[in-house]
Protein backbone atom coordinates (compact mmCIF):
# COMPACT_ATOMS: atom_id res chain seq x y z
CA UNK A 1 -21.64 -21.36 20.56
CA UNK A 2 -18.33 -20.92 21.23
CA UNK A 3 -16.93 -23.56 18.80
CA UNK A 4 -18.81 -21.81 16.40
CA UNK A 5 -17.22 -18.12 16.82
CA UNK A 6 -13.59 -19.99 16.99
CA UNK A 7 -14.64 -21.44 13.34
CA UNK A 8 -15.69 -17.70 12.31
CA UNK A 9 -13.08 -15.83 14.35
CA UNK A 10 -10.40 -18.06 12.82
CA UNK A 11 -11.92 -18.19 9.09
CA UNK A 12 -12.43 -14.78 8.93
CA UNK A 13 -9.06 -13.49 10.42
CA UNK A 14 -7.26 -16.04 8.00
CA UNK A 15 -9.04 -14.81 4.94
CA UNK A 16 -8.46 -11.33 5.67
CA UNK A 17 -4.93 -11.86 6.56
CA UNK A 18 -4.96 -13.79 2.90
CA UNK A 19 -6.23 -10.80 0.82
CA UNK A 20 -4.38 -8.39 2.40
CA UNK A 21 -0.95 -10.32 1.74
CA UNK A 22 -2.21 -10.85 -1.94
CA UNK A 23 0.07 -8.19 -3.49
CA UNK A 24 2.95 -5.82 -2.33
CA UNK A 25 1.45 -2.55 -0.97
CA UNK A 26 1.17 -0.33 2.48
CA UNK A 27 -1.58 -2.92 4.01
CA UNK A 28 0.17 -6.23 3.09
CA UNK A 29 2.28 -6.06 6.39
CA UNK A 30 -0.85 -6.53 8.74
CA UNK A 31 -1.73 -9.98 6.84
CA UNK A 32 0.42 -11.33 9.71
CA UNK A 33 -0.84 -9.45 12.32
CA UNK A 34 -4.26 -11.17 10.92
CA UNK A 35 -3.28 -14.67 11.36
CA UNK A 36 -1.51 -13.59 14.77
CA UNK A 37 -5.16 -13.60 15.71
CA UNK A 38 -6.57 -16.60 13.42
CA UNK A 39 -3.80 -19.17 14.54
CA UNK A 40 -4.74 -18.89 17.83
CA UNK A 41 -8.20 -19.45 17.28
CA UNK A 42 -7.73 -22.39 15.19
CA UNK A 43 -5.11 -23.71 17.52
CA UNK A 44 -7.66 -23.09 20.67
CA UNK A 45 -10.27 -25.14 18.35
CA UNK A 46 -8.52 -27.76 17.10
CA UNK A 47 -7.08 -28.94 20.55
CA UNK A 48 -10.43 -28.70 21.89
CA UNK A 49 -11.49 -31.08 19.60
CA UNK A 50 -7.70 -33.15 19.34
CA UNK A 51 -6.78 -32.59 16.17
CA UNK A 52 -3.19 -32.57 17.24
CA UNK A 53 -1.17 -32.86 13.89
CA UNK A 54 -3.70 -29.85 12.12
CA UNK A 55 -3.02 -28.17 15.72
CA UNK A 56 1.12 -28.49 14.86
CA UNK A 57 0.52 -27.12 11.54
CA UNK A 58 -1.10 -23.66 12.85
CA UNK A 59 1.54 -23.70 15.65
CA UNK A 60 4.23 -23.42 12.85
CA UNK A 61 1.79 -20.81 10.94
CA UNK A 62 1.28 -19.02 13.99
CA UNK A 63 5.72 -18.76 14.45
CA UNK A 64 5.75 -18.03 10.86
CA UNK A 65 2.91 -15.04 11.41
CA UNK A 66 5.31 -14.02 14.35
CA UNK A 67 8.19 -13.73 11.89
CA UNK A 68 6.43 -11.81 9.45
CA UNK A 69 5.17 -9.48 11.86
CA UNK A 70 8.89 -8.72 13.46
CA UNK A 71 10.25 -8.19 10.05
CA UNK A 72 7.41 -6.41 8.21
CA UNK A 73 5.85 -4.59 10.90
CA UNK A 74 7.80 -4.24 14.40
CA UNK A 75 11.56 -4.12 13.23
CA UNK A 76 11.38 -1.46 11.02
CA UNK A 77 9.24 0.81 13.13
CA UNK A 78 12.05 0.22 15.50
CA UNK A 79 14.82 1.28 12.69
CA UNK A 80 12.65 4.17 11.99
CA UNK A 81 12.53 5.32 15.66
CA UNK A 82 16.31 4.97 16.13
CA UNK A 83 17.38 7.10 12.99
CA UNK A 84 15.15 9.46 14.28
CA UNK A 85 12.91 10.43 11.32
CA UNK A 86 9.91 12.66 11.48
């Protein structure tokens, strides 16, 4: 059972995080915030099972997710707060 909602949770997450990075618009920034939560999963998964080179690959998705999120989402929220704009 809970192999099977690490598949789903991880699928799903990742295909949502997909579509909503498929073209420039107010949503696209919370693709990465998608795969913040489908890396994980897959990660969680894949070690369970030892796939240890597919595990490295969704650690460097899961930094790259962590990236996206900083710049797209996090940094300029920060920006925003510090010029002080309603």
């Amino acid at each position: 059972m809970l192999m099977t909602a690490l598949q789903v949770l991880a699928s799903a997450f990742a295909l949502l995080g997909t579509w909503l990075l498929r073209k420039p618009g107010r949503w696209m920034p919370w693709g990465f915030a998608c795969w913040l939560v489908s890396n994980p999963a897959a990660m969680l998964f894949l070690a369970l099972h030892g796939h240890w080179v597919l595990f490295a690959q969704h650690l460097v998705f899961f930094v790259l997710a962590l990236d996206g999120v900083w710049h797209w989402l996090v940094r300029p929220g920060i920006e925003h707060n510090l010029r002080g704009a309603p």
